[in-house]
C-alpha atoms as a PDB file:
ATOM      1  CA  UNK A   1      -2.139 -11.408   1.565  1.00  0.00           C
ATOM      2  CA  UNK A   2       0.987 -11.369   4.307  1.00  0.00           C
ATOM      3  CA  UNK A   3       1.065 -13.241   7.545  1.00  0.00           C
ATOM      4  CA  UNK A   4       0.926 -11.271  10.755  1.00  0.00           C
ATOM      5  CA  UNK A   5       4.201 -13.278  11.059  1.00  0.00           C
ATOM      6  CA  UNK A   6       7.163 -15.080   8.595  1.00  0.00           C
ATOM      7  CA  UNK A   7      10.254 -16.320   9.969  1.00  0.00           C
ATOM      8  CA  UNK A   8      12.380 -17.194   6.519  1.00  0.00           C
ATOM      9  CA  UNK A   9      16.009 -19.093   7.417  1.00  0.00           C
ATOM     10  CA  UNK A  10      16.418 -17.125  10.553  1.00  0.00           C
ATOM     11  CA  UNK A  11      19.599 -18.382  12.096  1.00  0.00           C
ATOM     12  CA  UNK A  12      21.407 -16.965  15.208  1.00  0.00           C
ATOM     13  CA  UNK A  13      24.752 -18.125  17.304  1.00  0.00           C
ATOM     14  CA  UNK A  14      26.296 -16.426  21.002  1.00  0.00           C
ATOM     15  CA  UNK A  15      29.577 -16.693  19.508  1.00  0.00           C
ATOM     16  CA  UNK A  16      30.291 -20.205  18.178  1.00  0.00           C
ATOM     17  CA  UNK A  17      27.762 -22.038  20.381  1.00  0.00           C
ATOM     18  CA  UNK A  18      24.481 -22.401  17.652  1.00  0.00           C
ATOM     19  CA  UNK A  19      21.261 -21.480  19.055  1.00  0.00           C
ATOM     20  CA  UNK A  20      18.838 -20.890  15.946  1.00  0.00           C
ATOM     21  CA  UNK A  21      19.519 -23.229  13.084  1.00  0.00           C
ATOM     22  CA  UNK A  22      17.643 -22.196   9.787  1.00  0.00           C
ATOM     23  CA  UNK A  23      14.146 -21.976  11.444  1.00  0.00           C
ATOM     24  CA  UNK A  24      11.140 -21.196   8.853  1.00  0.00           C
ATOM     25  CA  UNK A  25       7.704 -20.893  10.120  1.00  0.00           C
ATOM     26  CA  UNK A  26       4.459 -18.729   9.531  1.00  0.00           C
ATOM     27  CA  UNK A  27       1.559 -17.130  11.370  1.00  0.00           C
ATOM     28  CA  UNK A  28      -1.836 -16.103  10.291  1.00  0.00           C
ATOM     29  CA  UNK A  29      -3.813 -13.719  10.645  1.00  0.00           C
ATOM     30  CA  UNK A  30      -6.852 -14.911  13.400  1.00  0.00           C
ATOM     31  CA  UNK A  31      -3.735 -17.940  14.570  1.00  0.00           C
ATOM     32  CA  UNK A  32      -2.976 -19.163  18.049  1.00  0.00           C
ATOM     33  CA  UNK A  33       0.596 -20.951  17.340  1.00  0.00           C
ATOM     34  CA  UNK A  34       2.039 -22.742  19.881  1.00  0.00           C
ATOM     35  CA  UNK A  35       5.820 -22.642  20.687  1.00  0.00           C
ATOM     36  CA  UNK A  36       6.449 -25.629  22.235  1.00  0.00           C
ATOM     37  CA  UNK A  37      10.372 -26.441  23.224  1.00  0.00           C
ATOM     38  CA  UNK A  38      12.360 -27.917  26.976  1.00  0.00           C
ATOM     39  CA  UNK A  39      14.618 -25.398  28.293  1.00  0.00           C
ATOM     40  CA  UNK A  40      17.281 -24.213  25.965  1.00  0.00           C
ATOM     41  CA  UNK A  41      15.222 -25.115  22.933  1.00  0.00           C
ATOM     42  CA  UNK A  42      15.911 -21.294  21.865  1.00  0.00           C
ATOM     43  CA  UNK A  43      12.487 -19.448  22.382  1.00  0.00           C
ATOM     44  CA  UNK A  44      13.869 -17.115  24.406  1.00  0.00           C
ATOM     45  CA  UNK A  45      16.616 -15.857  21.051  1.00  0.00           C
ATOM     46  CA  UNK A  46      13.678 -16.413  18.775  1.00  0.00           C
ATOM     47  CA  UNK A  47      11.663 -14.138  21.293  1.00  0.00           C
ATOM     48  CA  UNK A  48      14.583 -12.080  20.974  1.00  0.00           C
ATOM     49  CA  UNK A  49      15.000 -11.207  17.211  1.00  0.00           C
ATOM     50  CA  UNK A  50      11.122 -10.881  16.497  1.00  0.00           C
ATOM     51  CA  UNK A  51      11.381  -7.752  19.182  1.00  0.00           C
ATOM     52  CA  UNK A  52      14.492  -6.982  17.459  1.00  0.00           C
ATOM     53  CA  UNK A  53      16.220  -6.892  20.918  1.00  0.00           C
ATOM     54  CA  UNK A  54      18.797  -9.193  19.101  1.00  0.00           C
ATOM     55  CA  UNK A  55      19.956  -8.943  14.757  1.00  0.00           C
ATOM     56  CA  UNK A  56      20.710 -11.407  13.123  1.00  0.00           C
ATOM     57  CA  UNK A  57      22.802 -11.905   9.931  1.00  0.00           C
ATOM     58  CA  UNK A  58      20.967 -14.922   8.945  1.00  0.00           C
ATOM     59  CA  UNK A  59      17.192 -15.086   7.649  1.00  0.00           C
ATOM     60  CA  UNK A  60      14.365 -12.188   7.314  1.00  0.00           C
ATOM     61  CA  UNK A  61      11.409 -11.196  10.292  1.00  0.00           C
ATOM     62  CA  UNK A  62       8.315  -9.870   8.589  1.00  0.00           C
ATOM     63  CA  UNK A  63       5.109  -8.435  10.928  1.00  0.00           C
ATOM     64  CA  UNK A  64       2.630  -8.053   8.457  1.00  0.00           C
ATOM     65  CA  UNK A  65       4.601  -7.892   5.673  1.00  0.00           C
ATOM     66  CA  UNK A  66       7.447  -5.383   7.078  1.00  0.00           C
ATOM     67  CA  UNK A  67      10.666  -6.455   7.430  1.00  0.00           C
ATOM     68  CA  UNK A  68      11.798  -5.887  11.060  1.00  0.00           C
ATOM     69  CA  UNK A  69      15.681  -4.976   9.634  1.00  0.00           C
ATOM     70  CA  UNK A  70      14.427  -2.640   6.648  1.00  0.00           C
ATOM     71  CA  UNK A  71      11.236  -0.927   7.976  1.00  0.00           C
ATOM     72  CA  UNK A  72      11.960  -1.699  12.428  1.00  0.00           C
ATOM     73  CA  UNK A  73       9.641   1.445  13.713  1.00  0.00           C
ATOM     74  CA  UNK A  74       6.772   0.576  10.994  1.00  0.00           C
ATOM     75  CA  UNK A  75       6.762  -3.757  11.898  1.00  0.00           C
ATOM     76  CA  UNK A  76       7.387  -3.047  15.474  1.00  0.00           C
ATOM     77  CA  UNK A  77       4.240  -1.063  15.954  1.00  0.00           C
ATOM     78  CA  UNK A  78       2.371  -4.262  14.936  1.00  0.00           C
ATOM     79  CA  UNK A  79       3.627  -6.172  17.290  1.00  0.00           C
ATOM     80  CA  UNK A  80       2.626  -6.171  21.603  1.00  0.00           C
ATOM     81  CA  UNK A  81       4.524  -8.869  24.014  1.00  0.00           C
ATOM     82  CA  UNK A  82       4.234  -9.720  27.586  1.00  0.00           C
ATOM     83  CA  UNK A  83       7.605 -11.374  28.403  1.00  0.00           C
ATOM     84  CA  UNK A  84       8.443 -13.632  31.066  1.00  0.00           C
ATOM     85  CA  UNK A  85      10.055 -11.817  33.750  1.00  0.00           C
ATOM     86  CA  UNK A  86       7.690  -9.312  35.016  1.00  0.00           C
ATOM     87  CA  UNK A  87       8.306  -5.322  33.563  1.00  0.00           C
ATOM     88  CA  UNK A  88       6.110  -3.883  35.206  1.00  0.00           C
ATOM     89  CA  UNK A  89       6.900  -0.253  38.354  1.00  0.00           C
ATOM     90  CA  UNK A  90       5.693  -2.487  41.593  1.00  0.00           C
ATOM     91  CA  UNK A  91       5.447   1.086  42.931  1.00  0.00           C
ATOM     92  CA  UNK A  92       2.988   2.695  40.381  1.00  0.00           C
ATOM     93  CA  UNK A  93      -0.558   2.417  40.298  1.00  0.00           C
ATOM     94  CA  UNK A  94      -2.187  -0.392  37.125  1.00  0.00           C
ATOM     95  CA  UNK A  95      -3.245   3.103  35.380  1.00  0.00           C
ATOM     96  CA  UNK A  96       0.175   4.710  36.117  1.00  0.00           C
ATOM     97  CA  UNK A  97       1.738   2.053  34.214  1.00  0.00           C
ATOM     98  CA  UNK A  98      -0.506   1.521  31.390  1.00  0.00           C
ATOM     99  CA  UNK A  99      -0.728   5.383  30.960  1.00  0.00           C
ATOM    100  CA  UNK A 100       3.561   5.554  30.847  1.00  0.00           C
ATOM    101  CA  UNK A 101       3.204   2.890  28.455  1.00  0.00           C
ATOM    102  CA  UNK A 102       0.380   4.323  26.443  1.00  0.00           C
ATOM    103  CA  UNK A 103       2.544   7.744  26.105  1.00  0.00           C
ATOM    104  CA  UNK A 104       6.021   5.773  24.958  1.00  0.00           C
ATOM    105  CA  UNK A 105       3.484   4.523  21.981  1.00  0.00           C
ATOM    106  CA  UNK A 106       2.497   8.289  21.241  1.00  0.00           C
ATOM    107  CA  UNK A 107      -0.905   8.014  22.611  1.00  0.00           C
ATOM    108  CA  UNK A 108      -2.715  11.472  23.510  1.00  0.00           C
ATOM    109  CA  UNK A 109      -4.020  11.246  26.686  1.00  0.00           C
ATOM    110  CA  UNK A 110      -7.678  11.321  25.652  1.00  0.00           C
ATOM    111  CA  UNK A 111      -7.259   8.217  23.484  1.00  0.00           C
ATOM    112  CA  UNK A 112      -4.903   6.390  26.217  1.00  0.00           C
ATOM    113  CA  UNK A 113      -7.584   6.762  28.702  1.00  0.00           C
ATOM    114  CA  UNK A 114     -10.183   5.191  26.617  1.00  0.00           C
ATOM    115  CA  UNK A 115      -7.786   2.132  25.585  1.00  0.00           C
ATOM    116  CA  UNK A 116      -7.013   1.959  28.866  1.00  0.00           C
ATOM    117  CA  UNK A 117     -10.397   1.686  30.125  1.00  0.00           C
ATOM    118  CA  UNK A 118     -11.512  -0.827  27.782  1.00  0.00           C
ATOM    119  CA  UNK A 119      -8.445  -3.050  28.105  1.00  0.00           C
ATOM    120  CA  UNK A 120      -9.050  -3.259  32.231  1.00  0.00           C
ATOM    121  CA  UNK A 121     -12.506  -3.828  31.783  1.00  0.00           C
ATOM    122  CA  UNK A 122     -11.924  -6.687  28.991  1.00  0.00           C
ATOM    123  CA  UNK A 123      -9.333  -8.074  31.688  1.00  0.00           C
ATOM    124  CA  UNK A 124     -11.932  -7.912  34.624  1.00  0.00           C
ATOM    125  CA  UNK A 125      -9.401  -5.234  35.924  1.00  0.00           C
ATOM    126  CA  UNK A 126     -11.286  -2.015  36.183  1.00  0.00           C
ATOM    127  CA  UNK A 127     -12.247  -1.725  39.388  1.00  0.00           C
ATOM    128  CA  UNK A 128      -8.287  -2.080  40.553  1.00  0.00           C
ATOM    129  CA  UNK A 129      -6.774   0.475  38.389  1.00  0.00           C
ATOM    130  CA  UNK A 130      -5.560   2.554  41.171  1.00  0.00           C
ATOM    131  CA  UNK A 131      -3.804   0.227  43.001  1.00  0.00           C
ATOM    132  CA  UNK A 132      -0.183  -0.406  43.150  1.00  0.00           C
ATOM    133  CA  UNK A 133       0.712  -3.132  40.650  1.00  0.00           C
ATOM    134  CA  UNK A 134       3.023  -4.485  44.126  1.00  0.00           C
ATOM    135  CA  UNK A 135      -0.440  -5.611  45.776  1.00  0.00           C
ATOM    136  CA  UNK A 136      -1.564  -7.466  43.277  1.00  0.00           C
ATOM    137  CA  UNK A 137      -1.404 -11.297  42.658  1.00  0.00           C
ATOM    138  CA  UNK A 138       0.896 -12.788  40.137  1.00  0.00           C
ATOM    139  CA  UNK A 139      -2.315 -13.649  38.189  1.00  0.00           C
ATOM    140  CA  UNK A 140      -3.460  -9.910  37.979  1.00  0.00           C
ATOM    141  CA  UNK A 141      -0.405  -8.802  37.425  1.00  0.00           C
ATOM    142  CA  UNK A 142      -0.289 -10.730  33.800  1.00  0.00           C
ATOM    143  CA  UNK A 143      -3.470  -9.242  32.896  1.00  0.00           C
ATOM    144  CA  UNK A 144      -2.388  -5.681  33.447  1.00  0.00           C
ATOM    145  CA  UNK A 145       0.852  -6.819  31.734  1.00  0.00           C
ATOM    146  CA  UNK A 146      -1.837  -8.304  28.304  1.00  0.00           C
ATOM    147  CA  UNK A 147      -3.960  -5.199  28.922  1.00  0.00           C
ATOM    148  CA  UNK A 148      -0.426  -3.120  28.286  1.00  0.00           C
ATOM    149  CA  UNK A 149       0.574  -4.963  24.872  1.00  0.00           C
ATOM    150  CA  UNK A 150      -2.907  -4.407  23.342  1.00  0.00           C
ATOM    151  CA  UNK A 151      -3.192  -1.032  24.093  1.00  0.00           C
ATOM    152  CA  UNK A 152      -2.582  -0.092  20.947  1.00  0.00           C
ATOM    153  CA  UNK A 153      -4.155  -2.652  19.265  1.00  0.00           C
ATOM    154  CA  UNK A 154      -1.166  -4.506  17.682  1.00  0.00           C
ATOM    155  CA  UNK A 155      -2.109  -7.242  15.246  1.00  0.00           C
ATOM    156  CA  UNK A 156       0.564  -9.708  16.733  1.00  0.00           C
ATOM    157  CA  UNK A 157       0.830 -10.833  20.261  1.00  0.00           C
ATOM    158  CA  UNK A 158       4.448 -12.364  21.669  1.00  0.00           C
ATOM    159  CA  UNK A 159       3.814 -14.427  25.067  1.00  0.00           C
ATOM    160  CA  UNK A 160       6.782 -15.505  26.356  1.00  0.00           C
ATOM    161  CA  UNK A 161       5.811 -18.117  28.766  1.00  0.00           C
ATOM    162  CA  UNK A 162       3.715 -15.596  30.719  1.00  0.00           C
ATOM    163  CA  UNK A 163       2.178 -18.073  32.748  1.00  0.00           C
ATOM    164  CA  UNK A 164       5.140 -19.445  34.528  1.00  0.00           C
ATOM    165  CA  UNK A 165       4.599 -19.193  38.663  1.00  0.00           C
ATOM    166  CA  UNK A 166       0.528 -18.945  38.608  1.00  0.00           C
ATOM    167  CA  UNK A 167      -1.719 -20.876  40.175  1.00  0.00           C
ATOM    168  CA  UNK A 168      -4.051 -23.489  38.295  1.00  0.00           C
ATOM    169  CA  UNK A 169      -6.741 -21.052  37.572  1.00  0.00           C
ATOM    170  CA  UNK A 170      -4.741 -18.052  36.722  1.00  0.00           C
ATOM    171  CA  UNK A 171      -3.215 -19.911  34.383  1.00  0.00           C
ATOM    172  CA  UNK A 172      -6.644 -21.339  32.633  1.00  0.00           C
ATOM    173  CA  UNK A 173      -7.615 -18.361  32.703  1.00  0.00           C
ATOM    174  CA  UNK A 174      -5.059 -16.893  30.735  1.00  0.00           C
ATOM    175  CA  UNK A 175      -5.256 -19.382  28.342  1.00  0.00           C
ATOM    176  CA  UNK A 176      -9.204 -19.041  27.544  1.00  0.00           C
ATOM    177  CA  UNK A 177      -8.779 -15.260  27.344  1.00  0.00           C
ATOM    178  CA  UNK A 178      -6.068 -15.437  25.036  1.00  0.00           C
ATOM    179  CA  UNK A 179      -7.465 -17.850  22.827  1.00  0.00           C
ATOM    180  CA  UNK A 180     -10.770 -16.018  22.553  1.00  0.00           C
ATOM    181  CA  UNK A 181      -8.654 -12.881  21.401  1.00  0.00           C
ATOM    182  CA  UNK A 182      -8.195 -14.873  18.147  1.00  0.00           C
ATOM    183  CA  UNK A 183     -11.165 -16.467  17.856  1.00  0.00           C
ATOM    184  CA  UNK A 184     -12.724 -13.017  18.288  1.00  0.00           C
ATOM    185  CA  UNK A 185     -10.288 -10.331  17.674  1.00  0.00           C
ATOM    186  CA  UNK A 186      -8.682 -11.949  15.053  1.00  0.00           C
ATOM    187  CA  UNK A 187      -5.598 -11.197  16.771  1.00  0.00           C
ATOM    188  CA  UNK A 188      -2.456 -13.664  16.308  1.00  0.00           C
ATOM    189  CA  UNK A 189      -0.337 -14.917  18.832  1.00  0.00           C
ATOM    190  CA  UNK A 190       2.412 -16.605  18.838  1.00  0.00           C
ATOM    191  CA  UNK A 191       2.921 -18.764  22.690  1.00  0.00           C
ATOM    192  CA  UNK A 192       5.772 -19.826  23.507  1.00  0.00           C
ATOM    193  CA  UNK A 193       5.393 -22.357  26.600  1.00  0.00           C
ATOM    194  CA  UNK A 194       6.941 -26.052  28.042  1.00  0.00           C
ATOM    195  CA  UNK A 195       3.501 -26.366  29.295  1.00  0.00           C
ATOM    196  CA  UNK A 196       1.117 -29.068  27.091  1.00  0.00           C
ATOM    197  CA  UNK A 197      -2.136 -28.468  28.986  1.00  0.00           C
ATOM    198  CA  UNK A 198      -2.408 -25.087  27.478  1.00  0.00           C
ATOM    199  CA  UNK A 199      -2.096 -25.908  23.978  1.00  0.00           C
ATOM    200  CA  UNK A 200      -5.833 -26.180  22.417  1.00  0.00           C
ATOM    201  CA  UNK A 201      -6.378 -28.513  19.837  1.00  0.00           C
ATOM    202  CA  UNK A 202      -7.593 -25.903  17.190  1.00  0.00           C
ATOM    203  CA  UNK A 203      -3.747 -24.712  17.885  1.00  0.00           C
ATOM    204  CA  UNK A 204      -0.839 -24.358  15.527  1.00  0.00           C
ATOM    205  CA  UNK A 205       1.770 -26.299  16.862  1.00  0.00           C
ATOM    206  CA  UNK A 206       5.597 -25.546  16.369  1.00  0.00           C
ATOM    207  CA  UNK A 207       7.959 -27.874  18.403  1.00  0.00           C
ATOM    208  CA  UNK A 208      11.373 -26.246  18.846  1.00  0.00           C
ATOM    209  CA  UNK A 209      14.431 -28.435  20.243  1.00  0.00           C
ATOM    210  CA  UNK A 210      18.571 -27.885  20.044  1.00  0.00           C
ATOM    211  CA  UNK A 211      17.321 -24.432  17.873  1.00  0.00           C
ATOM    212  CA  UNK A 212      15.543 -26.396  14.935  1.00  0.00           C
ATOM    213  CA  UNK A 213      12.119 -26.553  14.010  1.00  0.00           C
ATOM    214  CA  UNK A 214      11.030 -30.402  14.455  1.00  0.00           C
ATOM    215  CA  UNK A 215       7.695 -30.260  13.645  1.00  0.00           C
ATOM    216  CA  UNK A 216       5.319 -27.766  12.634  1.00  0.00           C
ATOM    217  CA  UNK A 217       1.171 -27.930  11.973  1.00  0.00           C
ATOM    218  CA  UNK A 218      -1.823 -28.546  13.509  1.00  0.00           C
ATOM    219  CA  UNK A 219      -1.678 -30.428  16.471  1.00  0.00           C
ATOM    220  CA  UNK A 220      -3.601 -33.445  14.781  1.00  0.00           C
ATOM    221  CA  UNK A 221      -1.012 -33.477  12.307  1.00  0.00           C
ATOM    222  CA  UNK A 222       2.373 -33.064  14.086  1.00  0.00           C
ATOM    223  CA  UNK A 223       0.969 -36.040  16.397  1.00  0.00           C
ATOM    224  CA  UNK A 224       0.206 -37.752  13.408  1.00  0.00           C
ATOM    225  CA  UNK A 225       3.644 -37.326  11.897  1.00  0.00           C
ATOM    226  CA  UNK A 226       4.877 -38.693  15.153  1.00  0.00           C
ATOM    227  CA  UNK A 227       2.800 -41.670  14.976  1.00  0.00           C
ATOM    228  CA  UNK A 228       2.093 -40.335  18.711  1.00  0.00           C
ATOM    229  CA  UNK A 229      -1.527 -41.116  20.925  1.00  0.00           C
ATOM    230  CA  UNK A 230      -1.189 -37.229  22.081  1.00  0.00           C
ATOM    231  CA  UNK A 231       0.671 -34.109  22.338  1.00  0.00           C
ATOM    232  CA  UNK A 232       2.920 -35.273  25.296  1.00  0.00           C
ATOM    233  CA  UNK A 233       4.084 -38.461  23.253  1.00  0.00           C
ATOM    234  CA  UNK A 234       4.899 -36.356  20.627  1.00  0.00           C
ATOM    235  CA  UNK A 235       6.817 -33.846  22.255  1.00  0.00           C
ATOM    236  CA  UNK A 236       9.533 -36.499  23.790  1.00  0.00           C
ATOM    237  CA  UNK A 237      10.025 -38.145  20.349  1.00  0.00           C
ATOM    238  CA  UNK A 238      10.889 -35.021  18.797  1.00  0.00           C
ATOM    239  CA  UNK A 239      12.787 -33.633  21.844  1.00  0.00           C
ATOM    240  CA  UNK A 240      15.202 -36.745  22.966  1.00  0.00           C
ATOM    241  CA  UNK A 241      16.172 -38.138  19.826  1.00  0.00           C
ATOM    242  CA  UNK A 242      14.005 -41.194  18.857  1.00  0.00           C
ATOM    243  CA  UNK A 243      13.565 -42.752  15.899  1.00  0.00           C
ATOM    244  CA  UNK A 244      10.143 -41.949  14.579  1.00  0.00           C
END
């Protein structure tokens, strides 16, 4: 059986400066992996070639099996993502977005509406669907952005730091909901974040730095491999160059 995701050798370089170097890595099906990497680290051109916003030369993306090169329309429909920067119309209503995006997806409207509805009410979001997405918090406006990339139920979920700018409980609460889309959806999601507190220890934990994969596993065992007490130690061995 695939993984929602494999990333085989995938290197990528802005002209000679290196920022992907051979990076290898897996996600399964029902997995909350956490992409954990300091400014620079390269999420952002990872982020980049899964959506196939970038190509590279170098290594092979597979979403469920497809590679994103070979078969692009067929893996991309897998695949939902809430980037970092905000993409939502400030001047549209939360159904007037989720509707456009519903229709660029080839959704009838019948079958948007009912996504639609259910993805607002799973978000606590219902009630505001007719208001512009501009009067909403920066909390709210993630969860109409998550409600958007599930809409059509995509086995693979991209979060590109999506919690950047939000208040304490926004964020938690973005983190619980998220993780209970695995545990319950069986949906996989791939995080990537500078931000320990919302890595859960039940998390797969990939620690990126200078475009290399450091460490990779379950959090026990990358802090283990570390000889760290916890996630934070961890994360400054592997990122400033200690001896371990």
């Amino acid at each position: 059986m695939s993984q929602s995701l494999d990333v085989k050798t995938l290197s990528y370089a802005y002209g000679s400066k290196v920022a992907l170097k051979d990076v290898n890595f897996s996600i399964a099906k029902g997995e909350c992996a956490i992409l954990l990497g300091p400014n620079g680290a390269g999420k952002s051109t990872l982020f980049s070639l899964i959506t196939h916003l970038y190509d590279s030369r170098d290594g092979q993306i597979l979403i469920n099996g497809l590679d994103i090169k070979k078969q692009s329309c067929a893996a991309l429909a897998n695949l939902g993502v809430v980037f970092q920067q905000t993409t939502l119309d400030m001047d549209l209503s939360v159904l007037q977005n989720l509707h456009y995006h519903a229709s660029l997806h080839g959704m009838t409207r019948k079958h948007a509406t009912v996504r639609i509805g259910e993805e607002l009410e799973r978000q606590g979001m219902l009630e505001r669907q007719n208001e512009k997405v501009r009067q909403l918090n920066g909390g709210h406006r993630r969860r109409v952005e998550i409600a958007r990339a599930l809409l059509h139920k995509p086995s693979l979920l991209l979060l590109d730091e999506p919690t950047v700018g939000l208040d304490v409980p926004s964020r938690q609460g973005i983190v619980e909901h998220v993780h209970a889309l695995c545990k319950d959806d069986g949906l996989s999601v791939l995080w990537a974040t500078h931000l320990i507190d919302e890595i859960y220890p039940t998390d797969k934990l990939l620690v990126l730095h200078q475009g290399e994969v450091k460490a990779q596993g379950s959090v026990e065992s990358v802090c283990e491999g570390t000889t760290a007490d916890d996630i934070s130690q961890t994360f400054q061995r592997l990122t400033q160059g200690k001896q371990l």
